[in-house]
Protein backbone atom coordinates (compact mmCIF):
# COMPACT_ATOMS: atom_id res chain seq x y z
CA UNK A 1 82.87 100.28 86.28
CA UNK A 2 84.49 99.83 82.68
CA UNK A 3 84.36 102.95 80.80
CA UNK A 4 83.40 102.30 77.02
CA UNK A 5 83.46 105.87 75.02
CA UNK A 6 83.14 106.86 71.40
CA UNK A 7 86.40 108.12 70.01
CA UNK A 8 84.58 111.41 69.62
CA UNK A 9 84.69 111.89 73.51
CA UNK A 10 88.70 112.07 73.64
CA UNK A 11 88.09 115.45 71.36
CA UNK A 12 84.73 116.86 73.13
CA UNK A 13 85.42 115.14 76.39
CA UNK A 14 88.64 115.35 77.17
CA UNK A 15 89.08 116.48 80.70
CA UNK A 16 86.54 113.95 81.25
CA UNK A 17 88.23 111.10 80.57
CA UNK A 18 91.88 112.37 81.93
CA UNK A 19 89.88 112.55 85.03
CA UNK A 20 89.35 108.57 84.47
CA UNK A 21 92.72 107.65 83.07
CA UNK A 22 94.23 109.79 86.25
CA UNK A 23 92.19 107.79 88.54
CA UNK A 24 93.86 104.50 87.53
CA UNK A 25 90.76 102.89 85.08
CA UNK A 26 91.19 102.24 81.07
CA UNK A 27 88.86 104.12 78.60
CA UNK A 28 87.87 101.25 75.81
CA UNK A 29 87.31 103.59 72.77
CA UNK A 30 85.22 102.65 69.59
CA UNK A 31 84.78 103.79 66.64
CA UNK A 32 81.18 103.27 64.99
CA UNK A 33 80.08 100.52 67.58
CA UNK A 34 83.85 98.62 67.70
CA UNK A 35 86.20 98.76 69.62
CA UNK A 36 89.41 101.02 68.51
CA UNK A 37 91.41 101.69 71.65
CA UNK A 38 92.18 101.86 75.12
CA UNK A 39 93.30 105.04 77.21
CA UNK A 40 95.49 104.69 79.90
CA UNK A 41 97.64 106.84 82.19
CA UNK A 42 101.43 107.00 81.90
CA UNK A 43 101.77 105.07 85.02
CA UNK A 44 99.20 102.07 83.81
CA UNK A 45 100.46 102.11 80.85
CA UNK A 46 104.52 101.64 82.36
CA UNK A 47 102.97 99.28 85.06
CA UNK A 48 102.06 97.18 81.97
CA UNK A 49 105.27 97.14 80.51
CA UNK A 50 108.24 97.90 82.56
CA UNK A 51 108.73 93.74 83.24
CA UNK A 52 108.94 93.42 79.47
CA UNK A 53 111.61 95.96 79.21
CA UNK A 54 113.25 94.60 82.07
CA UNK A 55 113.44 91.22 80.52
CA UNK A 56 114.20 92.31 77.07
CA UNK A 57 117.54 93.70 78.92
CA UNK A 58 118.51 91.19 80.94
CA UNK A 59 117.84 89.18 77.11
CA UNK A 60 120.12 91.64 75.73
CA UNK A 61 122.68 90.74 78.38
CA UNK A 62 122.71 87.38 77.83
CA UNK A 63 123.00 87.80 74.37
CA UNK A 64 126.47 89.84 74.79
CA UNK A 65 127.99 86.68 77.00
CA UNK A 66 126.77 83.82 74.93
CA UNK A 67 126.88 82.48 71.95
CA UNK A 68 123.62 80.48 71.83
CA UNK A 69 121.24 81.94 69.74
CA UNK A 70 117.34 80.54 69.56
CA UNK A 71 114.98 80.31 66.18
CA UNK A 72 112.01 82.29 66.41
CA UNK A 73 110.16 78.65 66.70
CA UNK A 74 112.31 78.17 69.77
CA UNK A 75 111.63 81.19 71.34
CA UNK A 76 107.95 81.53 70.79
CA UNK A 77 107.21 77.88 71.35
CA UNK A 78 108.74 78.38 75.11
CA UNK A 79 106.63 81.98 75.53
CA UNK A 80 103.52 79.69 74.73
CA UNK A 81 104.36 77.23 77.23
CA UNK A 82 104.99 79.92 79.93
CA UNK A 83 101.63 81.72 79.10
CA UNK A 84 99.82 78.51 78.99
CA UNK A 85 101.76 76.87 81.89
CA UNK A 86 103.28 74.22 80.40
C-alpha cells in the first residue's frame, strides 16, 4: 500500500516510517496537502541510481579516448528517443 505522510511524521514519527523505508516501500511526504518528498532506504535509493553512475563512467571513458564531443541538443534529443523508444 503507498504510504502518503505529512512531513510532520518524519519528526514525530520517525521510527515509524524507518520501519517502512527498511521494508523496501517509499514514504510520499507533503507538505500542507502537496506533495514535497519521497523517503527511501539507502539501498532503494542506490537501486535507483547505480545504472546512471555506471553509465556516466563508462561516458567518462569514452570521453578520455575520443575526440567526438555531442551538443546538449544531441545528447538530449537521443535520451528522448531512448525513453520514448524511438
Amino acid at each position: 500500500m503507498i504510504q502518503i505522510r505529512p512531513v510532520s511524521d518524519l519528526r514525530n514519527k520517525f521510527p515509524e516510517i524507518e520501519t517502512i523505508v527498511n521494508n523496501g516501500e517509499p514514504v510520499y511526504l507533503t507538505k500542507n496537502g502537496y506533495g514535497a518528498m519521497v523517503v527511501l532506504s539507502l539501498e532503494e535509493y542506490a537501486s535507483l541510481t547505480d545504472s546512471i553512475e555506471m553509465k556516466l563512467d563508462e561516458a567518462d571513458r569514452q570521453a578520455s579516448i575520443s575526440e567526438e564531443r555531442l551538443s546538449h541538443e544531441t545528447v538530449f534529443r537521443n535520451a528522448r528517443g531512448a525513453v520514448h523508444g524511438k
